[in-house]
PDB file of N, CA and C in Angstrom:
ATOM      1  N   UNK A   1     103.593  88.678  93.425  1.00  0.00           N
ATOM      2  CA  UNK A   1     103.193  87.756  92.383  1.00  0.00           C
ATOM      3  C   UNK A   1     101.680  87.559  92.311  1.00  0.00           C
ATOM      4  N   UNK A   2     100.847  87.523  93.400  1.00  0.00           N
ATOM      5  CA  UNK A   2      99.747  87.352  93.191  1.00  0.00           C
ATOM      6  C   UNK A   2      98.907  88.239  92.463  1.00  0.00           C
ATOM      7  N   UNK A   3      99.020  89.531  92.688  1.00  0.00           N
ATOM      8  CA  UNK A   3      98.702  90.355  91.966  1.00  0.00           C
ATOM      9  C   UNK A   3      98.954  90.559  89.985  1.00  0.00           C
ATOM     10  N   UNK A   4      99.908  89.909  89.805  1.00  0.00           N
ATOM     11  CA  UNK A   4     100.004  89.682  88.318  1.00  0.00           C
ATOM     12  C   UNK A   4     100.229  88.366  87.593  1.00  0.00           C
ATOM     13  N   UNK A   5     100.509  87.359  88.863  1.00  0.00           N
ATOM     14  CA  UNK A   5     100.483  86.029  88.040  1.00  0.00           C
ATOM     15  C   UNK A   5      99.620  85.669  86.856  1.00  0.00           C
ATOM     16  N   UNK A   6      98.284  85.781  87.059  1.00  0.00           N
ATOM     17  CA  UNK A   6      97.859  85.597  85.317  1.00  0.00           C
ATOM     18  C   UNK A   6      98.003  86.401  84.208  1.00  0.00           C
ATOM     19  N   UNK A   7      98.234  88.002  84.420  1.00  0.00           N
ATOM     20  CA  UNK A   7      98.795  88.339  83.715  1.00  0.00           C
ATOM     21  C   UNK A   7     100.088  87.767  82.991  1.00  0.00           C
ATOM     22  N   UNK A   8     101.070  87.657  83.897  1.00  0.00           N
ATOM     23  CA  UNK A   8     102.237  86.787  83.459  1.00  0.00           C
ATOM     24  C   UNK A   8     101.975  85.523  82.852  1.00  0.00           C
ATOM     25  N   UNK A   9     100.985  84.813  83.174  1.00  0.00           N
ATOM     26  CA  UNK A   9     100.794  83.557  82.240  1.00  0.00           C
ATOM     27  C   UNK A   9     100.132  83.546  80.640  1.00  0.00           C
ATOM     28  N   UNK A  10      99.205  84.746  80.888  1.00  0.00           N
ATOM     29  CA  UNK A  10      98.772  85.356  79.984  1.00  0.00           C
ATOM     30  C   UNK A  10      99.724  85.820  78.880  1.00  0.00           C
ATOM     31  N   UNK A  11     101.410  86.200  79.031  1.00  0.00           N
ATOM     32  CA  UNK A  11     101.896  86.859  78.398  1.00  0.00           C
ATOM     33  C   UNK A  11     101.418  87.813  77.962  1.00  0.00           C
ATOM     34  N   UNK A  12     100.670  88.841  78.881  1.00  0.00           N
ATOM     35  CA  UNK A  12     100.673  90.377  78.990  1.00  0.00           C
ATOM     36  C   UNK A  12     101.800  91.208  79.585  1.00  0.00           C
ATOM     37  N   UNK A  13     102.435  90.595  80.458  1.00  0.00           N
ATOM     38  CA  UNK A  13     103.558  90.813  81.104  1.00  0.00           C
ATOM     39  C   UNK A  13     104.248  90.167  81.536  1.00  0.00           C
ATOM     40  N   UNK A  14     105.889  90.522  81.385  1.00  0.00           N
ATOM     41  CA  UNK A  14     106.919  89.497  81.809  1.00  0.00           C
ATOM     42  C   UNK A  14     107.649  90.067  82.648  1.00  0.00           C
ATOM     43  N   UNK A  15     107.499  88.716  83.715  1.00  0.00           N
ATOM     44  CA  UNK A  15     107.968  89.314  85.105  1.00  0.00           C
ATOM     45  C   UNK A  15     109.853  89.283  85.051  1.00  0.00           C
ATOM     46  N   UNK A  16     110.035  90.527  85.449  1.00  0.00           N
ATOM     47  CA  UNK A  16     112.057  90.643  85.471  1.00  0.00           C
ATOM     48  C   UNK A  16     112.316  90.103  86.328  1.00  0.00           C
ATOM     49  N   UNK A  17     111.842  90.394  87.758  1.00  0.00           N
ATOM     50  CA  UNK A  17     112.316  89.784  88.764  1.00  0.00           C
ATOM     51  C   UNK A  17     111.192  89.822  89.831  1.00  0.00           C
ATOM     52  N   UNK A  18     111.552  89.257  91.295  1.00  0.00           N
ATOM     53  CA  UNK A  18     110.821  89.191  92.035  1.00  0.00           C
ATOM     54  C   UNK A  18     111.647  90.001  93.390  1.00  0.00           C
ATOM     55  N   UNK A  19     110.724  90.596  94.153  1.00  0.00           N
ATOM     56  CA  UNK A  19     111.231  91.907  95.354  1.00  0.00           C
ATOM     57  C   UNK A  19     111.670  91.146  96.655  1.00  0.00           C
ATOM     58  N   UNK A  20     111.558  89.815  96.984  1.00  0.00           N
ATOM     59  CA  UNK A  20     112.042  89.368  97.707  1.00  0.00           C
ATOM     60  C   UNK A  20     112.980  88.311  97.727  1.00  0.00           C
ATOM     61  N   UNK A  21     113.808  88.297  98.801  1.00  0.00           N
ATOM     62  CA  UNK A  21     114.884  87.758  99.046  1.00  0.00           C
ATOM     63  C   UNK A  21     115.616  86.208  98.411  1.00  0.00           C
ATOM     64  N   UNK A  22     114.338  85.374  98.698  1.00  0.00           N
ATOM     65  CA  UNK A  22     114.247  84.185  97.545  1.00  0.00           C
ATOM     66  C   UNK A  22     113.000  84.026  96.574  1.00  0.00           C
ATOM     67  N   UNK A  23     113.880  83.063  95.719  1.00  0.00           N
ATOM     68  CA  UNK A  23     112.420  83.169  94.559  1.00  0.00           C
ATOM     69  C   UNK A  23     110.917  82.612  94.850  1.00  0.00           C
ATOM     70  N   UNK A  24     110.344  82.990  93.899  1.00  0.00           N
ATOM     71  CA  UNK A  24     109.019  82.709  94.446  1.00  0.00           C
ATOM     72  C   UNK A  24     108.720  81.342  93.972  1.00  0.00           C
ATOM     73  N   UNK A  25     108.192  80.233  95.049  1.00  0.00           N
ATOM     74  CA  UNK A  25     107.666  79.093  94.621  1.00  0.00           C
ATOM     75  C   UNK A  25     106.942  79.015  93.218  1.00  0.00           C
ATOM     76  N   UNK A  26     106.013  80.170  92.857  1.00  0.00           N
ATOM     77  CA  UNK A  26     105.295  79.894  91.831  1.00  0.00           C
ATOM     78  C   UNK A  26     105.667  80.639  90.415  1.00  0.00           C
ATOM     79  N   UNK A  27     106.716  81.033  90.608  1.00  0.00           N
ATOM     80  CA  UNK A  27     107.677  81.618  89.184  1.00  0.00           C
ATOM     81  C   UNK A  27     109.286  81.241  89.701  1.00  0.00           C
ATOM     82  N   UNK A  28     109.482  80.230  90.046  1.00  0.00           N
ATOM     83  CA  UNK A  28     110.651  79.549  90.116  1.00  0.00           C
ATOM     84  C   UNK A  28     111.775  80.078  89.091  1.00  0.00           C
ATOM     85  N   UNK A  29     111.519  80.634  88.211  1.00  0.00           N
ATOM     86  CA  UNK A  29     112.263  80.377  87.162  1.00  0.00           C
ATOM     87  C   UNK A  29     113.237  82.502  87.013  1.00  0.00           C
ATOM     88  N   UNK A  30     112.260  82.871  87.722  1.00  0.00           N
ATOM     89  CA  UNK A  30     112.329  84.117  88.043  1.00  0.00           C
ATOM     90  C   UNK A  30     113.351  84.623  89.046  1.00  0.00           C
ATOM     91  N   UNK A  31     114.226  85.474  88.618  1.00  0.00           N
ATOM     92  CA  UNK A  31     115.262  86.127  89.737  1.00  0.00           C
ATOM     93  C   UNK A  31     114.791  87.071  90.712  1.00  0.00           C
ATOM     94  N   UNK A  32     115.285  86.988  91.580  1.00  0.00           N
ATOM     95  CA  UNK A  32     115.632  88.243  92.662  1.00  0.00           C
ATOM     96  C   UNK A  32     116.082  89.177  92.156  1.00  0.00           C
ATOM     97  N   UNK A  33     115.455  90.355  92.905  1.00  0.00           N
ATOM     98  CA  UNK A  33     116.185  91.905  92.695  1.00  0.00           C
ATOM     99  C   UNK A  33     117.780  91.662  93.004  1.00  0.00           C
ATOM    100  N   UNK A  34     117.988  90.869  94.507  1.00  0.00           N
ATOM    101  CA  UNK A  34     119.454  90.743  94.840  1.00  0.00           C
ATOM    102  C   UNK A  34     120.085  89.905  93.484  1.00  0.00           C
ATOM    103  N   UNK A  35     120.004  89.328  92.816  1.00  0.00           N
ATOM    104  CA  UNK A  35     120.381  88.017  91.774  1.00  0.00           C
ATOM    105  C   UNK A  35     120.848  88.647  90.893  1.00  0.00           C
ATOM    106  N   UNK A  36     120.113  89.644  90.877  1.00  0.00           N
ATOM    107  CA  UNK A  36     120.360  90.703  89.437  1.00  0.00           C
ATOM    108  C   UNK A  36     121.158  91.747  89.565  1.00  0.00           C
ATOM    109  N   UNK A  37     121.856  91.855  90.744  1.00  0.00           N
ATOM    110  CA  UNK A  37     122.636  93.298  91.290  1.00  0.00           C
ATOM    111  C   UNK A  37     122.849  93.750  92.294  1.00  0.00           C
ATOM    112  N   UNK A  38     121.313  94.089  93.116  1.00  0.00           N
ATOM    113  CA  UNK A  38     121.688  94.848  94.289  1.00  0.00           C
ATOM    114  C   UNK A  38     121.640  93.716  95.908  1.00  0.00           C
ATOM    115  N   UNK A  39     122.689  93.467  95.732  1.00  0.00           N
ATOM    116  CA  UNK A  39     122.834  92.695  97.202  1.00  0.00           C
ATOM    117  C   UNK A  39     122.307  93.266  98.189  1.00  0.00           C
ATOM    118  N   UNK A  40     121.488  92.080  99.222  1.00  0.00           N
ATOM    119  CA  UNK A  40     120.661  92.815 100.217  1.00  0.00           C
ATOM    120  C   UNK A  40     119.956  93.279  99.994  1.00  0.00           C
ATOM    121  N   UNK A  41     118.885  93.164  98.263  1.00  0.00           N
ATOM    122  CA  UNK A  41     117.621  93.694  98.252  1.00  0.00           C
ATOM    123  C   UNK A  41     116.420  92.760  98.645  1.00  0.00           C
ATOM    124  N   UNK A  42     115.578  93.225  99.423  1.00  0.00           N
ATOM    125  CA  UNK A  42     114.273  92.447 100.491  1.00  0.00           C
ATOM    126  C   UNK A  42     113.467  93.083 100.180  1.00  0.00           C
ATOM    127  N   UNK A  43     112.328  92.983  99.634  1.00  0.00           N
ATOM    128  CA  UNK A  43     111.091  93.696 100.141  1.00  0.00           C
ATOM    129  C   UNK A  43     110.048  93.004  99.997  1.00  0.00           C
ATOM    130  N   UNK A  44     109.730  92.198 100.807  1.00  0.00           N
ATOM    131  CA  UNK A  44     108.774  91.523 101.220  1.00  0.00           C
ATOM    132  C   UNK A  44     107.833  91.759 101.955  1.00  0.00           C
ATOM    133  N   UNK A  45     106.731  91.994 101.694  1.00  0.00           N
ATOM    134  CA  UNK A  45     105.567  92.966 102.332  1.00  0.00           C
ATOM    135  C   UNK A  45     104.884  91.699 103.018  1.00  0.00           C
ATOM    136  N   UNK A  46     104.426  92.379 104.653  1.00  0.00           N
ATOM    137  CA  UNK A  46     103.994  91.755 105.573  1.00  0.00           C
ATOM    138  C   UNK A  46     102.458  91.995 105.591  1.00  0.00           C
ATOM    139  N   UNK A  47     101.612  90.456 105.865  1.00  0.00           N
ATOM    140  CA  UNK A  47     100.251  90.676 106.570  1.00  0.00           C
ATOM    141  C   UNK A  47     100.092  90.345 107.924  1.00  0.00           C
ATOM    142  N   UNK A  48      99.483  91.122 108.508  1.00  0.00           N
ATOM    143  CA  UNK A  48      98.914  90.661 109.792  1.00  0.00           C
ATOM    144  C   UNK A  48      97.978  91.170 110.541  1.00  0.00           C
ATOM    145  N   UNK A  49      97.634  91.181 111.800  1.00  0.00           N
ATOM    146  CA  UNK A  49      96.636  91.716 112.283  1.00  0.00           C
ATOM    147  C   UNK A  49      97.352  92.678 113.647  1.00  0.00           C
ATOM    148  N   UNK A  50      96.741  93.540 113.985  1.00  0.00           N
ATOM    149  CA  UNK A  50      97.123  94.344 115.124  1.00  0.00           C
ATOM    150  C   UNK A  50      96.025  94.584 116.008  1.00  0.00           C
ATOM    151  N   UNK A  51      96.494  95.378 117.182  1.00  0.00           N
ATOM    152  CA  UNK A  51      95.985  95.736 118.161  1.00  0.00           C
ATOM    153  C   UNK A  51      95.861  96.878 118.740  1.00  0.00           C
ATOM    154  N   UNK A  52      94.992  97.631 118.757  1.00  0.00           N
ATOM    155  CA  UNK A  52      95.091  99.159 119.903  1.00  0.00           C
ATOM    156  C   UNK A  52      96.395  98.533 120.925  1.00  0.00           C
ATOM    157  N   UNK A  53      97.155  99.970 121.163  1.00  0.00           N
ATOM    158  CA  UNK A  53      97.552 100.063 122.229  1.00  0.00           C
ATOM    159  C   UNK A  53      97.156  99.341 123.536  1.00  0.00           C
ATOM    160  N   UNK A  54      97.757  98.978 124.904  1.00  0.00           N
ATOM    161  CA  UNK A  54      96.988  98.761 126.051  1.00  0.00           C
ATOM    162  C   UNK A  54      95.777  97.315 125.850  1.00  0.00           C
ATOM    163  N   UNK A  55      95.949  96.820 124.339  1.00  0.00           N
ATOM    164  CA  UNK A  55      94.823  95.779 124.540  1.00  0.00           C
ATOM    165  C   UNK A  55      95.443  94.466 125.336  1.00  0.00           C
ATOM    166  N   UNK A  56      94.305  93.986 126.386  1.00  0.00           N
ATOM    167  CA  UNK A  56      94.709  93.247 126.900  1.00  0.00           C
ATOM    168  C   UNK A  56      95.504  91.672 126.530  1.00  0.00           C
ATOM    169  N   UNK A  57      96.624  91.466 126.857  1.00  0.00           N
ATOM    170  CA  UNK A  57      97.542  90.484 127.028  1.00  0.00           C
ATOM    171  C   UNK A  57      96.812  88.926 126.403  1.00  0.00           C
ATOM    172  N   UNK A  58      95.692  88.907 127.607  1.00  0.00           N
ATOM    173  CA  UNK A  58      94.824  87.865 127.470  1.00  0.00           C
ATOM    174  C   UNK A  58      94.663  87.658 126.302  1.00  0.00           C
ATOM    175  N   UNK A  59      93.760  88.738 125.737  1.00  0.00           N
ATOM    176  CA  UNK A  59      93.016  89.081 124.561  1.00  0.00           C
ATOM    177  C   UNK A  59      93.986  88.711 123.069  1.00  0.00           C
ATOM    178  N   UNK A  60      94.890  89.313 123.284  1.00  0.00           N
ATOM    179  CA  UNK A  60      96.273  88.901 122.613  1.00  0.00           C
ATOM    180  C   UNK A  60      96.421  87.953 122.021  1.00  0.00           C
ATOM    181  N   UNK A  61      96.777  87.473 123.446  1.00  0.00           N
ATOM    182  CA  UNK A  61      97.690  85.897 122.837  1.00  0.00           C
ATOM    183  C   UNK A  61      96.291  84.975 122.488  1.00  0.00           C
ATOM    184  N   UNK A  62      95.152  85.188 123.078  1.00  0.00           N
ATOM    185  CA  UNK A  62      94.579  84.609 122.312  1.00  0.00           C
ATOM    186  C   UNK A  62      93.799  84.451 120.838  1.00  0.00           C
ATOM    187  N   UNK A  63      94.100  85.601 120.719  1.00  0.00           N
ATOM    188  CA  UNK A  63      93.898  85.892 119.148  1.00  0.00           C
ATOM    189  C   UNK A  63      94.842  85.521 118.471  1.00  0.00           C
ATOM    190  N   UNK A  64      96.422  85.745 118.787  1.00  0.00           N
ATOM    191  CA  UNK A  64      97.361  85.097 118.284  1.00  0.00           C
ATOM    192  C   UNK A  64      97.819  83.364 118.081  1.00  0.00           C
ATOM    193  N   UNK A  65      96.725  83.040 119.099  1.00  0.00           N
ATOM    194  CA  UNK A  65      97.184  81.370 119.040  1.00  0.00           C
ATOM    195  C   UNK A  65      96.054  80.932 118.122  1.00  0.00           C
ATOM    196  N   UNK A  66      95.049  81.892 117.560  1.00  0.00           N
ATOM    197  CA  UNK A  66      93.852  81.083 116.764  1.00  0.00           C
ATOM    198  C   UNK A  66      93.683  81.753 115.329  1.00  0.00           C
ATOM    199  N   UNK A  67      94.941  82.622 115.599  1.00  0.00           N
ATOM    200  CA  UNK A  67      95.032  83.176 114.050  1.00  0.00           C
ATOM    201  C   UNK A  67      95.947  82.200 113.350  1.00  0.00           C
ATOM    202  N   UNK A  68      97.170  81.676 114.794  1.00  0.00           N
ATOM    203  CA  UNK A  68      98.225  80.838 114.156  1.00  0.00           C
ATOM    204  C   UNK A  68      97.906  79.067 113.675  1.00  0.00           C
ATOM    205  N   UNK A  69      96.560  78.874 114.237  1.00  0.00           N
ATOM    206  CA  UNK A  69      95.809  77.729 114.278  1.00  0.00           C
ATOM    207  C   UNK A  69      95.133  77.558 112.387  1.00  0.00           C
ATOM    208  N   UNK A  70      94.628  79.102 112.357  1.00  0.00           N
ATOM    209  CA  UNK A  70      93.981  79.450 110.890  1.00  0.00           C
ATOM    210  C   UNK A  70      95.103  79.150 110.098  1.00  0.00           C
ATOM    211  N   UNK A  71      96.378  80.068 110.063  1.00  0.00           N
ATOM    212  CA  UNK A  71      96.662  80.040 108.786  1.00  0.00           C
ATOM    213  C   UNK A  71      97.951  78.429 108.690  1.00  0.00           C
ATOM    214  N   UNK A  72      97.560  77.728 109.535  1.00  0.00           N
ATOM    215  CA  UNK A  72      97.780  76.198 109.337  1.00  0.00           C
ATOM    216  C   UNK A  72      97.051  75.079 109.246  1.00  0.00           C
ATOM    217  N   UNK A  73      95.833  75.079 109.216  1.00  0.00           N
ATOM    218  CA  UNK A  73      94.916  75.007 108.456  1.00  0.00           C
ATOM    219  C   UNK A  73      94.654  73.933 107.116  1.00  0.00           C
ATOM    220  N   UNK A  74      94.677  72.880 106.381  1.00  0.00           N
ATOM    221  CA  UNK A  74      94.895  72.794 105.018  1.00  0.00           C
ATOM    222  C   UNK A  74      94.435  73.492 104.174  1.00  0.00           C
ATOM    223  N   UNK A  75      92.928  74.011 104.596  1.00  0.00           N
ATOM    224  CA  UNK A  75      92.183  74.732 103.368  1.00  0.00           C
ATOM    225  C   UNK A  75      93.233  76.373 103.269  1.00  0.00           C
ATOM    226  N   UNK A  76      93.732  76.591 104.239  1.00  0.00           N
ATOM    227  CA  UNK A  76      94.100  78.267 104.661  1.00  0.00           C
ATOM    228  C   UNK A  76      95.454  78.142 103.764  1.00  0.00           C
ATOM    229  N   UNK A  77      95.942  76.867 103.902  1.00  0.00           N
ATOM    230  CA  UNK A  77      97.616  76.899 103.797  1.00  0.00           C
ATOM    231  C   UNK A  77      97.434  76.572 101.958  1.00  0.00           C
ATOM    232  N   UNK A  78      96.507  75.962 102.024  1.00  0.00           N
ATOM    233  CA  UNK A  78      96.319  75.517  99.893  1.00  0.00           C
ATOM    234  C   UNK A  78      96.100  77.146  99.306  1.00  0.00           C
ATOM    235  N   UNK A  79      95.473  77.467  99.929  1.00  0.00           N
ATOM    236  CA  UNK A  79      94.674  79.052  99.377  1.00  0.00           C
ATOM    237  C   UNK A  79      95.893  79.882  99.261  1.00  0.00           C
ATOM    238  N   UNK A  80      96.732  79.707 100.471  1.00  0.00           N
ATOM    239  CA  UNK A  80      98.328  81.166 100.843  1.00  0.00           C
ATOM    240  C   UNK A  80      99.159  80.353  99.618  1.00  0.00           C
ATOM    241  N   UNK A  81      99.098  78.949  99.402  1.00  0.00           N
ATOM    242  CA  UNK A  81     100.328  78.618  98.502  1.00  0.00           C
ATOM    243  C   UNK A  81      99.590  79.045  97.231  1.00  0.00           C
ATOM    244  N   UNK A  82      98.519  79.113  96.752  1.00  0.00           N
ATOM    245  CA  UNK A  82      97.916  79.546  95.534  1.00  0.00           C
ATOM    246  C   UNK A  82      98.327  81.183  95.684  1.00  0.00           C
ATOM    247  N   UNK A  83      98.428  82.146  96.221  1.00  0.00           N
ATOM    248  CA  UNK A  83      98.709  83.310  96.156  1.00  0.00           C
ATOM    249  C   UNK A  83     100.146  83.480  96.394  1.00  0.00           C
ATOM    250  N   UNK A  84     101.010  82.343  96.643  1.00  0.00           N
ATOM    251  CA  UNK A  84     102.667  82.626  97.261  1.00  0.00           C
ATOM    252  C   UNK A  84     102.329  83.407  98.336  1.00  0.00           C
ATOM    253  N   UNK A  85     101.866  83.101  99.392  1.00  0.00           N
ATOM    254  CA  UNK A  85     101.835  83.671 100.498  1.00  0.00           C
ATOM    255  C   UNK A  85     102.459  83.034 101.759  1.00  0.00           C
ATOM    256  N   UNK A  86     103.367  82.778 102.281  1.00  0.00           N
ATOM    257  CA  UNK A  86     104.019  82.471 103.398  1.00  0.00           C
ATOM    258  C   UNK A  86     103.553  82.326 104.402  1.00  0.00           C
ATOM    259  N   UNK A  87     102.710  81.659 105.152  1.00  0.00           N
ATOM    260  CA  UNK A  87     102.586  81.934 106.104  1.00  0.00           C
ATOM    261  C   UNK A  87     103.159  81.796 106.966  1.00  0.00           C
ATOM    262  N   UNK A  88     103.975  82.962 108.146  1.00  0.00           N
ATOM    263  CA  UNK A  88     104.598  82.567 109.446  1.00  0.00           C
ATOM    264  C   UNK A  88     104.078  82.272 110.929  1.00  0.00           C
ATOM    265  N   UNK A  89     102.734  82.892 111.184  1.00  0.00           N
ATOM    266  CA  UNK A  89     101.999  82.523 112.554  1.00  0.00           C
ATOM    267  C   UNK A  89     102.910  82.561 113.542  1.00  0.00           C
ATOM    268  N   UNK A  90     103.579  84.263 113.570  1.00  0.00           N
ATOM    269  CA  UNK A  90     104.715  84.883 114.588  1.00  0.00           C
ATOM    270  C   UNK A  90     104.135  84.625 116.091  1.00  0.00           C
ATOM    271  N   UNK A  91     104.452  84.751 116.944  1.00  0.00           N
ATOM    272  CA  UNK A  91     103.892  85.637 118.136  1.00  0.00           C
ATOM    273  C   UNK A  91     103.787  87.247 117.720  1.00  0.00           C
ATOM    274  N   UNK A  92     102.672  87.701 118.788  1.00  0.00           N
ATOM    275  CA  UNK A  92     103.005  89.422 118.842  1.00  0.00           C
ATOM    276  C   UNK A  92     104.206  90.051 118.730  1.00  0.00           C
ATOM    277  N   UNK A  93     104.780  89.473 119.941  1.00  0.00           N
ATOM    278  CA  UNK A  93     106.249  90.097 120.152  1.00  0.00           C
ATOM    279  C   UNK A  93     107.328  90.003 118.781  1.00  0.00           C
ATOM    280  N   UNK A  94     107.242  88.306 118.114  1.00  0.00           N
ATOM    281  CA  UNK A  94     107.696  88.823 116.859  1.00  0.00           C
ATOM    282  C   UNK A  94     107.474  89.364 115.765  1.00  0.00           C
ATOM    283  N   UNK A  95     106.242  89.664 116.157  1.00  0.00           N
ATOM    284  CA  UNK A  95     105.844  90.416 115.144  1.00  0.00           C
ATOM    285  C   UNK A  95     105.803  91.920 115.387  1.00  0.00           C
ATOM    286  N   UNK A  96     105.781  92.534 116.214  1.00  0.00           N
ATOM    287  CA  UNK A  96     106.089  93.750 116.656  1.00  0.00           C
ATOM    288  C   UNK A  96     107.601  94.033 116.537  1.00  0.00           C
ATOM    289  N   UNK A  97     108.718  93.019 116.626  1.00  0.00           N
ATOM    290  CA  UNK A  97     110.148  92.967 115.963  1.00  0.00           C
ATOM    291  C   UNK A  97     110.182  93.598 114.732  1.00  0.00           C
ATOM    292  N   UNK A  98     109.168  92.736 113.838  1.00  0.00           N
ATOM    293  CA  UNK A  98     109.210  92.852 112.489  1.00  0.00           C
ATOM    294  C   UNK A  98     108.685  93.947 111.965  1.00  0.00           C
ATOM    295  N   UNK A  99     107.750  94.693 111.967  1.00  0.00           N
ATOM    296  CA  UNK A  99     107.798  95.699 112.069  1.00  0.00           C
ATOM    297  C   UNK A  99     108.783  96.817 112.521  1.00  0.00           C
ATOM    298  N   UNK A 100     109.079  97.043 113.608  1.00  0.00           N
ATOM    299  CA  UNK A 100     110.000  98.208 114.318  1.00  0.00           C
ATOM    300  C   UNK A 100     110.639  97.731 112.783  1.00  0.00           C
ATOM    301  N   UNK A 101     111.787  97.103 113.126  1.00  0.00           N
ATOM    302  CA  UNK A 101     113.056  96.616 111.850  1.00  0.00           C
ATOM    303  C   UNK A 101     112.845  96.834 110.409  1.00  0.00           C
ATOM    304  N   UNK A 102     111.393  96.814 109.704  1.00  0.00           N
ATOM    305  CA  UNK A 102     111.167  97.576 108.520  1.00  0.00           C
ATOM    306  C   UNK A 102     110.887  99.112 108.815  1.00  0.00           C
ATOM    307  N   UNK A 103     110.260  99.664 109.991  1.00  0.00           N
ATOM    308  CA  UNK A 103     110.237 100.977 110.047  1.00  0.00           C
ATOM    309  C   UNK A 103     111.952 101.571 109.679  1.00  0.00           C
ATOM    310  N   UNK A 104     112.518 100.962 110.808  1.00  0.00           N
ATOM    311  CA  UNK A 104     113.597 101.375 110.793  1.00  0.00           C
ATOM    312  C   UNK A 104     114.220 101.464 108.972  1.00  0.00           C
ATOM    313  N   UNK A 105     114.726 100.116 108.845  1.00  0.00           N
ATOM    314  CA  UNK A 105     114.723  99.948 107.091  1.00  0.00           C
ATOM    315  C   UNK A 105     114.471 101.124 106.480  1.00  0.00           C
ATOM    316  N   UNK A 106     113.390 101.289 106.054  1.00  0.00           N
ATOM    317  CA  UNK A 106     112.504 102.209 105.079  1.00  0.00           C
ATOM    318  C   UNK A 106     112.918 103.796 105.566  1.00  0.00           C
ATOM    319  N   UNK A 107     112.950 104.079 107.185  1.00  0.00           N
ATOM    320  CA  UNK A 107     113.394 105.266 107.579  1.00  0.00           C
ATOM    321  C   UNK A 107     114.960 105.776 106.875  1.00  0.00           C
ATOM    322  N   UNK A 108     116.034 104.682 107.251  1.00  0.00           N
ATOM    323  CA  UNK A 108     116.710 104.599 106.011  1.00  0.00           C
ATOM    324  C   UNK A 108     116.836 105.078 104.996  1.00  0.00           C
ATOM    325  N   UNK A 109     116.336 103.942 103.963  1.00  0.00           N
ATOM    326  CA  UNK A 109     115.831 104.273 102.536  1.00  0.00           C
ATOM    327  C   UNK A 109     115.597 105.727 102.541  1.00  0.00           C
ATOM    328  N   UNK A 110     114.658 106.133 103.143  1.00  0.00           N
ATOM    329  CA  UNK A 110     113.853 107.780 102.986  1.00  0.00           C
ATOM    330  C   UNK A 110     115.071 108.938 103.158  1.00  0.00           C
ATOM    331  N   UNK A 111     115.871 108.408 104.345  1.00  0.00           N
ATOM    332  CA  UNK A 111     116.782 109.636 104.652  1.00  0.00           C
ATOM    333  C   UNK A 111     118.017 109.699 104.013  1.00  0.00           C
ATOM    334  N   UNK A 112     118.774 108.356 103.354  1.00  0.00           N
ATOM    335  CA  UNK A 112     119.481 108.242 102.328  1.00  0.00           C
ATOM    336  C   UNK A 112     119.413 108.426 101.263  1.00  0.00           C
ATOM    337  N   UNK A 113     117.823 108.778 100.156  1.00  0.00           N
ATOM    338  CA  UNK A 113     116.953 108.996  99.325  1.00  0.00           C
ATOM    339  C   UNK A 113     117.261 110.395  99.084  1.00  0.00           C
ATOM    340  N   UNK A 114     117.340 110.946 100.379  1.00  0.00           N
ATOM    341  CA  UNK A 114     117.201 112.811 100.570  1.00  0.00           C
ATOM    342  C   UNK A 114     116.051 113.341  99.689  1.00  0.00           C
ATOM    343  N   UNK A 115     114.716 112.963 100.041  1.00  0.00           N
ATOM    344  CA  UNK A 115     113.386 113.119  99.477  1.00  0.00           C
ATOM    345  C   UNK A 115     113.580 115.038  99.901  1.00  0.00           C
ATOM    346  N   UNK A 116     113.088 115.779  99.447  1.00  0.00           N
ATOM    347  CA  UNK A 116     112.517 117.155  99.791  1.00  0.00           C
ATOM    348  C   UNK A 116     111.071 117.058  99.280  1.00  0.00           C
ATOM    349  N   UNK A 117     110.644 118.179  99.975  1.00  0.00           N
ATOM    350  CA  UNK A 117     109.516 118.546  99.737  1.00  0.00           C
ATOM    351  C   UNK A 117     109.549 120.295  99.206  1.00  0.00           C
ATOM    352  N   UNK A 118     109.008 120.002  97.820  1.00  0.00           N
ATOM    353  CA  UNK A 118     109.136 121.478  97.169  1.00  0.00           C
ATOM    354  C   UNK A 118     107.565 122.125  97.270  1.00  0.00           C
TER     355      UNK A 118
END
């Protein structure tokens, strides 16, 4: 949504639906891909930050406890609700979940797809 909301207000474009699971706070009025048909459609694209391999633990969690500090925040959290942005402020570990589980997903998608290469 963020990417075309003023368009959409603009009535340059009208949004059909929205790619994730529930509707979006800021087009309420707007369906889900699942709403419209395909049950179990998600695609909700993740932000976050990562790490080299081997980076230290320390280093980690403390980046993780002051990223999760940022995006709770008032100024951080007014700005993510102006873009419909969610913020979750995972740990690593769940967030390294979340990932693997869309790799997996999408690996899926790709091999059920039966993409070739000509």
């Amino acid at each position: 949504m963020p990417s075309i909301a003023a368009h959409a207000k603009a009535g340059r474009v009208k949004v059909l639906a929205v790619s994730t699971a529930k509707r979006s706070p800021t087009a309420p009025d707007v369906p889900t891909v699942a709403e419209l048909g395909v049950p179990g459609y998600d695609f909700a694209p993740n932000i976050g930050l990562v790490a080299t391999a081997g980076a230290p633990a320390t280093i980690v969690a403390r980046m993780s406890q002051e990223i999760a500090k940022a995006v709770k925040s008032p100024d951080v959290a007014q700005r993510f609700a102006q873009l419909d942005i969610d913020p979750v402020g995972s740990t690593p570990e769940e967030y390294g979940a979340r990932i693997r589980a869309a790799s997996e997903k999408y690996a899926r998608a790709v091999k059920v797809s039966g993409p070739r290469i000509d």
